[in-house]
PDB file of N, CA and C in Angstrom:
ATOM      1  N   UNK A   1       0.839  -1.179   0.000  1.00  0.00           N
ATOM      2  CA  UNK A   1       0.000   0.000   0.000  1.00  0.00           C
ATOM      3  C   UNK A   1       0.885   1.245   0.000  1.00  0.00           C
ATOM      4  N   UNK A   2       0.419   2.033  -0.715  1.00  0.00           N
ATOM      5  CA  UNK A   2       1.606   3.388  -0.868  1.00  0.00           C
ATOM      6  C   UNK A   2       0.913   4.283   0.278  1.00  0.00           C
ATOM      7  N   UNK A   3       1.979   5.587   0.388  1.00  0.00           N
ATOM      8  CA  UNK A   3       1.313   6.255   1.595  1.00  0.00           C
ATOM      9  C   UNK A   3       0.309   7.129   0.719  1.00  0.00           C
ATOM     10  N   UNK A   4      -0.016   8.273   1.342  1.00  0.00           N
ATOM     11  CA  UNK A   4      -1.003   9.084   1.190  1.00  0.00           C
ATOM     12  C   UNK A   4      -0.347  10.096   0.122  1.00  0.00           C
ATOM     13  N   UNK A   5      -0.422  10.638  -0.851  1.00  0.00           N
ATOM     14  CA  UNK A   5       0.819  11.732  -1.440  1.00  0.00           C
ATOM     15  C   UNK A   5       1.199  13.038  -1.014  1.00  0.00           C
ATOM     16  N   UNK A   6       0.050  13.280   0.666  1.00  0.00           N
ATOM     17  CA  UNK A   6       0.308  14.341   1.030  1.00  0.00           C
ATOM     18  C   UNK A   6       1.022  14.115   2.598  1.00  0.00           C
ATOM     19  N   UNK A   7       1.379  12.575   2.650  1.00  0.00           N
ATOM     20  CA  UNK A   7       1.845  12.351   4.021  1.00  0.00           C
ATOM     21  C   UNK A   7       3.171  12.266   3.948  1.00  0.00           C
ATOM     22  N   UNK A   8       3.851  12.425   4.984  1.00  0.00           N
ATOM     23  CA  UNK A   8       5.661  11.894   5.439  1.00  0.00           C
ATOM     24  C   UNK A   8       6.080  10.902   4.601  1.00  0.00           C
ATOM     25  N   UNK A   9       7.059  10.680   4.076  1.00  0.00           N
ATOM     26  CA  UNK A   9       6.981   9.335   3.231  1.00  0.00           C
ATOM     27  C   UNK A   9       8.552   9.300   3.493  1.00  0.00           C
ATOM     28  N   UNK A  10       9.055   8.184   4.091  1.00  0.00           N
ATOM     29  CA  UNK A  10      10.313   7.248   3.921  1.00  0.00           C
ATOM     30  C   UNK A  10      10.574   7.111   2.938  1.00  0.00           C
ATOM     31  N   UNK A  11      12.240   6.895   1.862  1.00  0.00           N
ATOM     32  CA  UNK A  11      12.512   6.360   1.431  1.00  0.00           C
ATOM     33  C   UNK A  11      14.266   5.832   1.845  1.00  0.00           C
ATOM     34  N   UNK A  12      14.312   4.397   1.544  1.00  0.00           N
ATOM     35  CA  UNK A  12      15.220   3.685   1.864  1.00  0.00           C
ATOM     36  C   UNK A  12      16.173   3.709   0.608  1.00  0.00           C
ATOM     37  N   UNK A  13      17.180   3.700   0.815  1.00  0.00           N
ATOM     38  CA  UNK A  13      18.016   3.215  -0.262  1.00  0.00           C
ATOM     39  C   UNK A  13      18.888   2.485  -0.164  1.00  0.00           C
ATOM     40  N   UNK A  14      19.531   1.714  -1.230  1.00  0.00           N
ATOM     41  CA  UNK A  14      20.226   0.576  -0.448  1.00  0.00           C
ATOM     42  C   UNK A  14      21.412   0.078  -2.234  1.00  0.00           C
ATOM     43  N   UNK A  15      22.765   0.427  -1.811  1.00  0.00           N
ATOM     44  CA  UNK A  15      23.601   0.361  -3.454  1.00  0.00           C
ATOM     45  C   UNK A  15      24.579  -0.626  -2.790  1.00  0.00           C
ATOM     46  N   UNK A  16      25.041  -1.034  -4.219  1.00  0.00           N
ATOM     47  CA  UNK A  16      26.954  -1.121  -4.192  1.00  0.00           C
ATOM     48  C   UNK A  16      27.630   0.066  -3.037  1.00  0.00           C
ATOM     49  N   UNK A  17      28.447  -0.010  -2.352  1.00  0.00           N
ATOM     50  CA  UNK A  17      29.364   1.170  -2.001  1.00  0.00           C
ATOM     51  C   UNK A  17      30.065   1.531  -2.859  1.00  0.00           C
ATOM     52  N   UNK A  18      30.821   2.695  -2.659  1.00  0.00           N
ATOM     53  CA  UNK A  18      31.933   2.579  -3.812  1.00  0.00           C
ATOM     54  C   UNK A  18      33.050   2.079  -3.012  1.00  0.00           C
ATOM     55  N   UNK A  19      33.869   1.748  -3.520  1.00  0.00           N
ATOM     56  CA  UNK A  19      35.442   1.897  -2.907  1.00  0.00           C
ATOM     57  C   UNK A  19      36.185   2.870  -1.988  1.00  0.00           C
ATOM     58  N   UNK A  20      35.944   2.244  -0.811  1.00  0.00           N
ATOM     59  CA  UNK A  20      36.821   3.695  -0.037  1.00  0.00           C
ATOM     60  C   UNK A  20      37.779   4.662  -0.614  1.00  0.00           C
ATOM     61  N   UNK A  21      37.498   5.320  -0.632  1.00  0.00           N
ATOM     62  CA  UNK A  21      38.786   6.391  -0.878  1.00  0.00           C
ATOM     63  C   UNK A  21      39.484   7.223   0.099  1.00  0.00           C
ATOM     64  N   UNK A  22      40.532   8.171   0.035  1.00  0.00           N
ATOM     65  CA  UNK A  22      40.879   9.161   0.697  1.00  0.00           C
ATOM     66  C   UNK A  22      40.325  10.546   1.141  1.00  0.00           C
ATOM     67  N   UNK A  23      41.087  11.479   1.166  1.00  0.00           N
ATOM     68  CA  UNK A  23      40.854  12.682   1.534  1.00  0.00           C
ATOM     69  C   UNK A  23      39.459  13.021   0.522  1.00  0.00           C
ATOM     70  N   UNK A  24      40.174  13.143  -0.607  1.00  0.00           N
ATOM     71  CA  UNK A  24      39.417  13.286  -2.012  1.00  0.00           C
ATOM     72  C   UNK A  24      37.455  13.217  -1.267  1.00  0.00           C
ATOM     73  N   UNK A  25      37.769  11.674  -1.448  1.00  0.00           N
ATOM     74  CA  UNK A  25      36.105  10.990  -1.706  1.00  0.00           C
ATOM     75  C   UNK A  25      35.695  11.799   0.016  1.00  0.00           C
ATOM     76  N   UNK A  26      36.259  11.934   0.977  1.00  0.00           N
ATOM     77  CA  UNK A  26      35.675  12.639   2.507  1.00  0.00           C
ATOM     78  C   UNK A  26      35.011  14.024   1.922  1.00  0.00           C
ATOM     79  N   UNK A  27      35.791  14.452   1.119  1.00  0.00           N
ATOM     80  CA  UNK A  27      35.463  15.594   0.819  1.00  0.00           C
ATOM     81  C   UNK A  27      34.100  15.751  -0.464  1.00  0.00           C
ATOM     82  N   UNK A  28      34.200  14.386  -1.217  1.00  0.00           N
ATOM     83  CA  UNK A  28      33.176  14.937  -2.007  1.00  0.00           C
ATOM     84  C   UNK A  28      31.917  14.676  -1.410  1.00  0.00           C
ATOM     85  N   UNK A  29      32.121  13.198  -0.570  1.00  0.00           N
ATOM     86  CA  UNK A  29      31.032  12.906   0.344  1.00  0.00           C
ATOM     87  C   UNK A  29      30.055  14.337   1.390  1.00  0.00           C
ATOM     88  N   UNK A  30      31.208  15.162   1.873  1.00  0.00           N
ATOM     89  CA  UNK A  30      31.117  15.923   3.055  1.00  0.00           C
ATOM     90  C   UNK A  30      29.711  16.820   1.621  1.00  0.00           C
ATOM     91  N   UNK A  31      30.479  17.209   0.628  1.00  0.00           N
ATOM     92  CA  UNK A  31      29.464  18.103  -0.341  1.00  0.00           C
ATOM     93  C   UNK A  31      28.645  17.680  -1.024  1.00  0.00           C
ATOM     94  N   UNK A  32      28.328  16.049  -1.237  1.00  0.00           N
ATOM     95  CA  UNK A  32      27.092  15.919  -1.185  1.00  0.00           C
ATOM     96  C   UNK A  32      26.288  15.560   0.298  1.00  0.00           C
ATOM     97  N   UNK A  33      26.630  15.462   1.091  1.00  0.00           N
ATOM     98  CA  UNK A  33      25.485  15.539   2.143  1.00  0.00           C
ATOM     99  C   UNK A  33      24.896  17.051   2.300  1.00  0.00           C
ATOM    100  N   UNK A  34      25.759  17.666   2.425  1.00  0.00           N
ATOM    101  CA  UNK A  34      25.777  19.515   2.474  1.00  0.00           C
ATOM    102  C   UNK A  34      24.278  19.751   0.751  1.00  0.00           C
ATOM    103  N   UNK A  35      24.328  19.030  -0.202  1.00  0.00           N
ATOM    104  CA  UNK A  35      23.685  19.450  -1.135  1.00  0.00           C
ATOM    105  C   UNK A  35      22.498  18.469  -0.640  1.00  0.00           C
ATOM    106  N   UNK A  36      22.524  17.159  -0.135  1.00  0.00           N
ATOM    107  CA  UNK A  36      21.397  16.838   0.180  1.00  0.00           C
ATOM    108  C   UNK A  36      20.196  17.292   1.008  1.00  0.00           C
ATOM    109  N   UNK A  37      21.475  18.167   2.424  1.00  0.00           N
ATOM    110  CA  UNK A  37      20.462  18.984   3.293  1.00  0.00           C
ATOM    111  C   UNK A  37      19.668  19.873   3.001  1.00  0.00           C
ATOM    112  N   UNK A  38      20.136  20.433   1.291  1.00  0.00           N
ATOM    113  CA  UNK A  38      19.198  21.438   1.009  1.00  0.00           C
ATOM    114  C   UNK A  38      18.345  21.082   0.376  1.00  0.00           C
ATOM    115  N   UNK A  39      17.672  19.750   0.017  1.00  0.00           N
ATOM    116  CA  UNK A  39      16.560  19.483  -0.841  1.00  0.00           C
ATOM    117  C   UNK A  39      15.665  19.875  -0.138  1.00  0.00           C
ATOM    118  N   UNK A  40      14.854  20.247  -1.091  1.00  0.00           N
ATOM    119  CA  UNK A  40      13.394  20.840  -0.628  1.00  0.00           C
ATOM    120  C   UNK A  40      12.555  19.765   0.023  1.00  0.00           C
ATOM    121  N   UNK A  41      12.055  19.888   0.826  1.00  0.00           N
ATOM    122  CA  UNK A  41      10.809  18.869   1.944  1.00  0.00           C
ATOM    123  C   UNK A  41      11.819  17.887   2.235  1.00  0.00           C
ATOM    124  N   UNK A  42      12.982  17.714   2.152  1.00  0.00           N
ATOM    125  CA  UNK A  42      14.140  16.917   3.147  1.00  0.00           C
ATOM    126  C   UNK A  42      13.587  17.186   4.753  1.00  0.00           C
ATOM    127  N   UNK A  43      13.459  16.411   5.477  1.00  0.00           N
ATOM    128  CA  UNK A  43      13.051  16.524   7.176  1.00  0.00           C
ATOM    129  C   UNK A  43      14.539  15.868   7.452  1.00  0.00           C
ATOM    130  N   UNK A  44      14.764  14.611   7.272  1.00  0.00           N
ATOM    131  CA  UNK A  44      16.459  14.280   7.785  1.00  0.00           C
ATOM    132  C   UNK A  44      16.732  13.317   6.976  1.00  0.00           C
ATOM    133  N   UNK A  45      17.572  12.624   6.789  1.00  0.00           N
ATOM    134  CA  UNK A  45      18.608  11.487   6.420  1.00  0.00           C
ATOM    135  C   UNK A  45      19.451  10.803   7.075  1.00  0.00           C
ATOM    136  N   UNK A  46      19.218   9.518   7.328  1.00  0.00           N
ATOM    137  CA  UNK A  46      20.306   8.671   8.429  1.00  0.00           C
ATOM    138  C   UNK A  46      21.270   7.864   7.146  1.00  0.00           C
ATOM    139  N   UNK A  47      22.470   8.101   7.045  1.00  0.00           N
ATOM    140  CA  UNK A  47      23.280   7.664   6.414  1.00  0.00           C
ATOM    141  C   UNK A  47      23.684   5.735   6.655  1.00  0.00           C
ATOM    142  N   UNK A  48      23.413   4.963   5.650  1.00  0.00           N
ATOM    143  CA  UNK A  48      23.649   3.831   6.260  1.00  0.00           C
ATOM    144  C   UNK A  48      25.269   3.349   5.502  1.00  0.00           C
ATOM    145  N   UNK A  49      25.598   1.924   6.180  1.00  0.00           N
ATOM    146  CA  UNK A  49      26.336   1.316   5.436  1.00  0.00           C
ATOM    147  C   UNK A  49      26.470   0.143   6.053  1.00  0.00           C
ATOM    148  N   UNK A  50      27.075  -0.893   5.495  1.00  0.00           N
ATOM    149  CA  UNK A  50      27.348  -2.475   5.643  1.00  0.00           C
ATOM    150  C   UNK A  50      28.741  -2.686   5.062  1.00  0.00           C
ATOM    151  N   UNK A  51      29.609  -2.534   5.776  1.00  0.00           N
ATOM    152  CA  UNK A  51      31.377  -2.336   5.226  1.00  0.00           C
ATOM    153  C   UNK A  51      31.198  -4.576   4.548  1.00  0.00           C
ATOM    154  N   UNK A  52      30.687  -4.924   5.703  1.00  0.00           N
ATOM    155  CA  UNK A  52      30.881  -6.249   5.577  1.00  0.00           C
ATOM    156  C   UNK A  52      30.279  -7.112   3.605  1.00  0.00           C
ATOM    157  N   UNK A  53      29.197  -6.286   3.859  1.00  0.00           N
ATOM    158  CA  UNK A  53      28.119  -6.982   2.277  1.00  0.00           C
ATOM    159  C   UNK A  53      28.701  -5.825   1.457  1.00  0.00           C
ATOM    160  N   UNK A  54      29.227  -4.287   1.513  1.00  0.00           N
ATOM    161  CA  UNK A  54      29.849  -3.765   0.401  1.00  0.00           C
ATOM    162  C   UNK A  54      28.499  -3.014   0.012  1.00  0.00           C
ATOM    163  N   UNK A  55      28.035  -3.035   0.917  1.00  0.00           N
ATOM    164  CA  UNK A  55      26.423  -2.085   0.576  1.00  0.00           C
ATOM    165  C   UNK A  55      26.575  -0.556   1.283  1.00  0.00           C
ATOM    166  N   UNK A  56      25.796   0.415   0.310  1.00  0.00           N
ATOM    167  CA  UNK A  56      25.860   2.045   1.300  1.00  0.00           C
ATOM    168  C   UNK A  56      24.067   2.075   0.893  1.00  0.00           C
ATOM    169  N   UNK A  57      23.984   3.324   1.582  1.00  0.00           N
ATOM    170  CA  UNK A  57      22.397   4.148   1.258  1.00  0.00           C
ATOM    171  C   UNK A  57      21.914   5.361   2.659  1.00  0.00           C
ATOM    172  N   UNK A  58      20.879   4.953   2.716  1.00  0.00           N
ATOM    173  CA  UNK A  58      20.273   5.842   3.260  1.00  0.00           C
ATOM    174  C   UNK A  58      18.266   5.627   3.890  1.00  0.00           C
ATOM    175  N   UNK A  59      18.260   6.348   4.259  1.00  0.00           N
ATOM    176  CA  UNK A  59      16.734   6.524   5.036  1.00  0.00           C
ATOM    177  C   UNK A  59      16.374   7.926   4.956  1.00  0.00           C
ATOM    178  N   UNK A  60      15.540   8.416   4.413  1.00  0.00           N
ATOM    179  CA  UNK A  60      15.493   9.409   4.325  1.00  0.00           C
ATOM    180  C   UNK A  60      13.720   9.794   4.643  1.00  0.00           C
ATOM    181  N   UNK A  61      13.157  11.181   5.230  1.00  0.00           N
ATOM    182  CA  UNK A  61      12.218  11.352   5.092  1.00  0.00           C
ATOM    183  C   UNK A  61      11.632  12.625   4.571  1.00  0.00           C
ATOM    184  N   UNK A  62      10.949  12.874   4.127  1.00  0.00           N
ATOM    185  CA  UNK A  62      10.486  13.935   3.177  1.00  0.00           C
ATOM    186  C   UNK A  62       8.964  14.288   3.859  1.00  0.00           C
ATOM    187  N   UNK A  63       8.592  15.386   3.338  1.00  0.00           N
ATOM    188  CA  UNK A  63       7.191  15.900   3.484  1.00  0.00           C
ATOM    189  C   UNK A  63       6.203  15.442   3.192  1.00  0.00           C
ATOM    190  N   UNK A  64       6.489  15.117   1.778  1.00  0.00           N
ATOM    191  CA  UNK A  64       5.226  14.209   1.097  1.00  0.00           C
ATOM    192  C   UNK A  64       5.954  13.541  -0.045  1.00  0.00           C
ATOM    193  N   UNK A  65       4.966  12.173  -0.694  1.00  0.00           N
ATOM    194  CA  UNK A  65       5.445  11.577  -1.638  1.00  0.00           C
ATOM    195  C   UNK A  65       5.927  11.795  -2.825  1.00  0.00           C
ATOM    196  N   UNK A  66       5.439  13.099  -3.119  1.00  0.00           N
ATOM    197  CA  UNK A  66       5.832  13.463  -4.536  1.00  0.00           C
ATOM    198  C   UNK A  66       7.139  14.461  -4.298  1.00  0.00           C
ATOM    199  N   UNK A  67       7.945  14.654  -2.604  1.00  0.00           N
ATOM    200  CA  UNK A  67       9.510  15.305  -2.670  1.00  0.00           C
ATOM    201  C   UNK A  67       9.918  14.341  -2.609  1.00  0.00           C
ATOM    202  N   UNK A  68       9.732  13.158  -1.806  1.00  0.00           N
ATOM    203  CA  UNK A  68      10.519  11.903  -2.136  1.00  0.00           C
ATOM    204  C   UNK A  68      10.781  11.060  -3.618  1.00  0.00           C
ATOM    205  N   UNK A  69       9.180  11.280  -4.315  1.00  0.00           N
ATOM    206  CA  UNK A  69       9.843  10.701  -5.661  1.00  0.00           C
ATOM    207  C   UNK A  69      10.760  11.832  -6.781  1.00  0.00           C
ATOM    208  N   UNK A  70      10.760  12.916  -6.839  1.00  0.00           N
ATOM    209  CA  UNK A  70      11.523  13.436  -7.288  1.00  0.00           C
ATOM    210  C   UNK A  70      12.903  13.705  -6.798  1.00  0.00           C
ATOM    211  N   UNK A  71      13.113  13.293  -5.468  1.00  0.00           N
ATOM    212  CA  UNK A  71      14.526  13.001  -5.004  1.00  0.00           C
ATOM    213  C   UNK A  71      15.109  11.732  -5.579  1.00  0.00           C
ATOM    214  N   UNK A  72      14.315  10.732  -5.270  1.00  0.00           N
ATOM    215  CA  UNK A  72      14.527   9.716  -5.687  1.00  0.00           C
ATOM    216  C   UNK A  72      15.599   9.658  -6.935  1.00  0.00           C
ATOM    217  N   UNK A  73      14.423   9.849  -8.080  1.00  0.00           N
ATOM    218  CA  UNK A  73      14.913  10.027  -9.644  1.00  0.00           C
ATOM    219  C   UNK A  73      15.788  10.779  -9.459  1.00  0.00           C
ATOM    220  N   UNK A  74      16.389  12.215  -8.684  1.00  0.00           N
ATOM    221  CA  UNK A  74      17.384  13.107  -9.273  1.00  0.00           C
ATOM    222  C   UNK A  74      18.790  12.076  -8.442  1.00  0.00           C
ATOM    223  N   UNK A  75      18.637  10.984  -7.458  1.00  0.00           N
ATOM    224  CA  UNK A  75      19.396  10.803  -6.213  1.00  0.00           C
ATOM    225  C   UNK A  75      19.959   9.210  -7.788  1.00  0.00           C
ATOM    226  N   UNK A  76      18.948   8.813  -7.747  1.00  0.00           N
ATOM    227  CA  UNK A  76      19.227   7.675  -8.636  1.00  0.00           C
ATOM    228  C   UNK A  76      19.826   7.868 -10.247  1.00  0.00           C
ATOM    229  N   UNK A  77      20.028   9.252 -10.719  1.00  0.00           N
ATOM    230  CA  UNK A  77      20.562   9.655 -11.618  1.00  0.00           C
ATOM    231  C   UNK A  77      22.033   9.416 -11.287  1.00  0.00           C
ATOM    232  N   UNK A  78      21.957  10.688 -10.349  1.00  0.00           N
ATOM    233  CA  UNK A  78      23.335  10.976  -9.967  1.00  0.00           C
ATOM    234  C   UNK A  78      24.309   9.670  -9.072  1.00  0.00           C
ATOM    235  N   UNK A  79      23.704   8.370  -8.885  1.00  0.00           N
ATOM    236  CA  UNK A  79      24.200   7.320  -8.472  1.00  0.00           C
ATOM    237  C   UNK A  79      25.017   6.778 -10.067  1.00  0.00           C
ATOM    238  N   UNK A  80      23.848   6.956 -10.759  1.00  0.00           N
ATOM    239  CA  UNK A  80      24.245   6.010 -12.193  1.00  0.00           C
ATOM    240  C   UNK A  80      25.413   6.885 -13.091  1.00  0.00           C
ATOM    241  N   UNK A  81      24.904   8.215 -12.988  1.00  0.00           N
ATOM    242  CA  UNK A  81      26.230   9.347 -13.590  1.00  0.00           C
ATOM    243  C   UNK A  81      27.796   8.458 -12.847  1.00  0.00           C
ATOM    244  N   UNK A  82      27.829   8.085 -11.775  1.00  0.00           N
ATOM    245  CA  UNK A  82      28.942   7.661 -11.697  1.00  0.00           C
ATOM    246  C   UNK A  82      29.229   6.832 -11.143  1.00  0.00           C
ATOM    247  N   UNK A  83      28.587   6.212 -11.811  1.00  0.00           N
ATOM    248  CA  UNK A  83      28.573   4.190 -12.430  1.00  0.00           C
ATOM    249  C   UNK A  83      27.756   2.947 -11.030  1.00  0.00           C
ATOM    250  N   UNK A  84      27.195   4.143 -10.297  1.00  0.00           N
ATOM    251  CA  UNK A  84      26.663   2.819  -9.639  1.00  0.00           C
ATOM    252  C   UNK A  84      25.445   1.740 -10.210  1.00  0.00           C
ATOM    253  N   UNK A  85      25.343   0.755  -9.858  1.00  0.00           N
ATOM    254  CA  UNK A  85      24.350   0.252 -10.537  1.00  0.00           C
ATOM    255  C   UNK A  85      23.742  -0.950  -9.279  1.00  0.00           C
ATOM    256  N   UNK A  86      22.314  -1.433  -9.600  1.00  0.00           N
ATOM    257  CA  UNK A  86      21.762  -2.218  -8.716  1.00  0.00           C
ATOM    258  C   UNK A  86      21.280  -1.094  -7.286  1.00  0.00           C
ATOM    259  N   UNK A  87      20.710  -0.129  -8.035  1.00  0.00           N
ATOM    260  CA  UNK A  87      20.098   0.833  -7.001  1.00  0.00           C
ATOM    261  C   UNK A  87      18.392   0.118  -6.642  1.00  0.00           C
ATOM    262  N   UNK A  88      18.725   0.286  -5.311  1.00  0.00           N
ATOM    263  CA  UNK A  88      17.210  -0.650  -4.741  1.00  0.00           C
ATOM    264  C   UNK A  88      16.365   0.926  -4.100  1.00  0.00           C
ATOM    265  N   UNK A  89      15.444   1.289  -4.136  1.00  0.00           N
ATOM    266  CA  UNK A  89      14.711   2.242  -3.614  1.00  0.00           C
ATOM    267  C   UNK A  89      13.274   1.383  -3.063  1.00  0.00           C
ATOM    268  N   UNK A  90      12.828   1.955  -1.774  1.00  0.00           N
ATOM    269  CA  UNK A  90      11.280   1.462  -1.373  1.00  0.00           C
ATOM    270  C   UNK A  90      11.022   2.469  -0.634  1.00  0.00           C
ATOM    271  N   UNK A  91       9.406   2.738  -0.942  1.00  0.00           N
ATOM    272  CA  UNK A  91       8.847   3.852  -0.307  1.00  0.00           C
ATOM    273  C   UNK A  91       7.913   3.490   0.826  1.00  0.00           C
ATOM    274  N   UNK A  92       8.325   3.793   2.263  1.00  0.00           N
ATOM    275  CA  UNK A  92       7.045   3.418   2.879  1.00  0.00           C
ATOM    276  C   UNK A  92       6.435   4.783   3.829  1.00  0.00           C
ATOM    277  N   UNK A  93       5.084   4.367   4.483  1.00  0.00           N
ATOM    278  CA  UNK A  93       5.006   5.647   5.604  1.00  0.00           C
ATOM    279  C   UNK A  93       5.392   4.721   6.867  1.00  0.00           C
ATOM    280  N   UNK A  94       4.752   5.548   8.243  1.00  0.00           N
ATOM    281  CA  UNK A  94       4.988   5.257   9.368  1.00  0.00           C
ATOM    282  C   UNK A  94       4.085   5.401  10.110  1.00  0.00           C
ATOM    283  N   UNK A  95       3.975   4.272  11.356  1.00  0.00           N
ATOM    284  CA  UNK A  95       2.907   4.453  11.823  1.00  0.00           C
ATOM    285  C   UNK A  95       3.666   5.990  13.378  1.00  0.00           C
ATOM    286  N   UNK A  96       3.018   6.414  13.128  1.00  0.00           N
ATOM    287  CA  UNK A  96       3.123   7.930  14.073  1.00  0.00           C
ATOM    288  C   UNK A  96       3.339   7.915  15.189  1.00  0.00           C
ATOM    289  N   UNK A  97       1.614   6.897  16.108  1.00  0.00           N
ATOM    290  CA  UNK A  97       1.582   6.649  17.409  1.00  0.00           C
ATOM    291  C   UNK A  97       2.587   5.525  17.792  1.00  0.00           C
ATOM    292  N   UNK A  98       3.070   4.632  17.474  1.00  0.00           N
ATOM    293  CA  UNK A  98       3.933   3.714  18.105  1.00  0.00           C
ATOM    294  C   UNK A  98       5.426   4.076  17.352  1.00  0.00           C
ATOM    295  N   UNK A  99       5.398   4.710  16.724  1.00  0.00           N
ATOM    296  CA  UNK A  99       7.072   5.518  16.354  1.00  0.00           C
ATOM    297  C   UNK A  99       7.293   6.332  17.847  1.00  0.00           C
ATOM    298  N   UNK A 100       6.117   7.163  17.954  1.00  0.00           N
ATOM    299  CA  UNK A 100       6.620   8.063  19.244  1.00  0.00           C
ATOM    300  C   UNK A 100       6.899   7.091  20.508  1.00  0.00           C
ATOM    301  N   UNK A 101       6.120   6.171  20.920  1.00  0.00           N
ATOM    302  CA  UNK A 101       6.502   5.328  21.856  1.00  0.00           C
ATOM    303  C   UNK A 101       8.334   4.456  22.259  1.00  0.00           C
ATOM    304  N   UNK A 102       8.252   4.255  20.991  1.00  0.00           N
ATOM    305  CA  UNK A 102       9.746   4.232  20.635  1.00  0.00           C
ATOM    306  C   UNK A 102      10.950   4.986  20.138  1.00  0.00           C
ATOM    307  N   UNK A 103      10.360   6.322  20.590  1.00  0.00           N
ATOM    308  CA  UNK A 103      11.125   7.421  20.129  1.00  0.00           C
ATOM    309  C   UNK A 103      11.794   7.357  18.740  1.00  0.00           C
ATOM    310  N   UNK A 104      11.209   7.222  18.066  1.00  0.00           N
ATOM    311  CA  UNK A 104      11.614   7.089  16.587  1.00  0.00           C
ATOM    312  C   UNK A 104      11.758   9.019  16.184  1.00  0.00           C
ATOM    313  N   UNK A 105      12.825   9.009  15.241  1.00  0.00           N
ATOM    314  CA  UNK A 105      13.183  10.763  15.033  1.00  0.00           C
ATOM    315  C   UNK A 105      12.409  11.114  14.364  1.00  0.00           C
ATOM    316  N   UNK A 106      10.375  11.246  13.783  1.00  0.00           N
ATOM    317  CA  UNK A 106       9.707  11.662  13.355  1.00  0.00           C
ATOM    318  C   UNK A 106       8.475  12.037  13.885  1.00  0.00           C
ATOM    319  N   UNK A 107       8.301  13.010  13.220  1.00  0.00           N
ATOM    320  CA  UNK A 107       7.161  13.970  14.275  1.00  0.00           C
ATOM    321  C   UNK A 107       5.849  13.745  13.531  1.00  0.00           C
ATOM    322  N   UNK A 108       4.319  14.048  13.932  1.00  0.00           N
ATOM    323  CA  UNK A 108       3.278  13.854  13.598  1.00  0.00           C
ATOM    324  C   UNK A 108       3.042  14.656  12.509  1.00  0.00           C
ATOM    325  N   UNK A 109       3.779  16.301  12.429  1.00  0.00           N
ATOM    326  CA  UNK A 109       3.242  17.352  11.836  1.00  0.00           C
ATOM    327  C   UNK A 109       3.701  16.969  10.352  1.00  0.00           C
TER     328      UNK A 109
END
């Protein structure tokens, strides 16, 4: 079931990593998070990774479904611009009242 298109909407992401790098990649990393914070209806982003399976991504939550799917597409471009491939995306909502019980980092509004 998809969420509502005017509700909070999760999206997960889940790639290849790339190859660690140095100074370099800290730094390009540091400027895309800095460009991610400014997407429009961005609320936060928890950065993931799995050093062990060679997997990176993210959790991200947005305002409504239609800032998440246009992040999506511009987030999944710019994965493939430089060469990732096997990009997994899923969109879900949340339930509100038992997020807060468990202090989960999302608010009702």
């Amino acid at each position: 079931m998809l969420p509502p298109p005017d509700s909070q909407t999760l999206v997960i992401f889940d790639f290849p990593a790339r190859k660690a790098g140095g100074e370099e990649q800290r730094h390009a990393l540091r400027a895309l998070a800095e460009d991610i914070a400014a997407e429009p209806d961005l609320l936060w982003k928890i950065w993931t990774e799995d050093k062990a399976a060679g997997r990176s991504g993210g959790i991200y939550l947005f305002r409504n479904r239609a800032a998440a799917e246009a992040y999506h597409a511009k987030h999944a471009a710019r994965l493939t611009a430089v060469g990732v491939t096997g990009i997994e995306a899923v969109y879900r909502s949340y339930n509100a009242e038992l997020t807060a019980i468990t202090r989960g980092p999302v608010s009702a509004s």
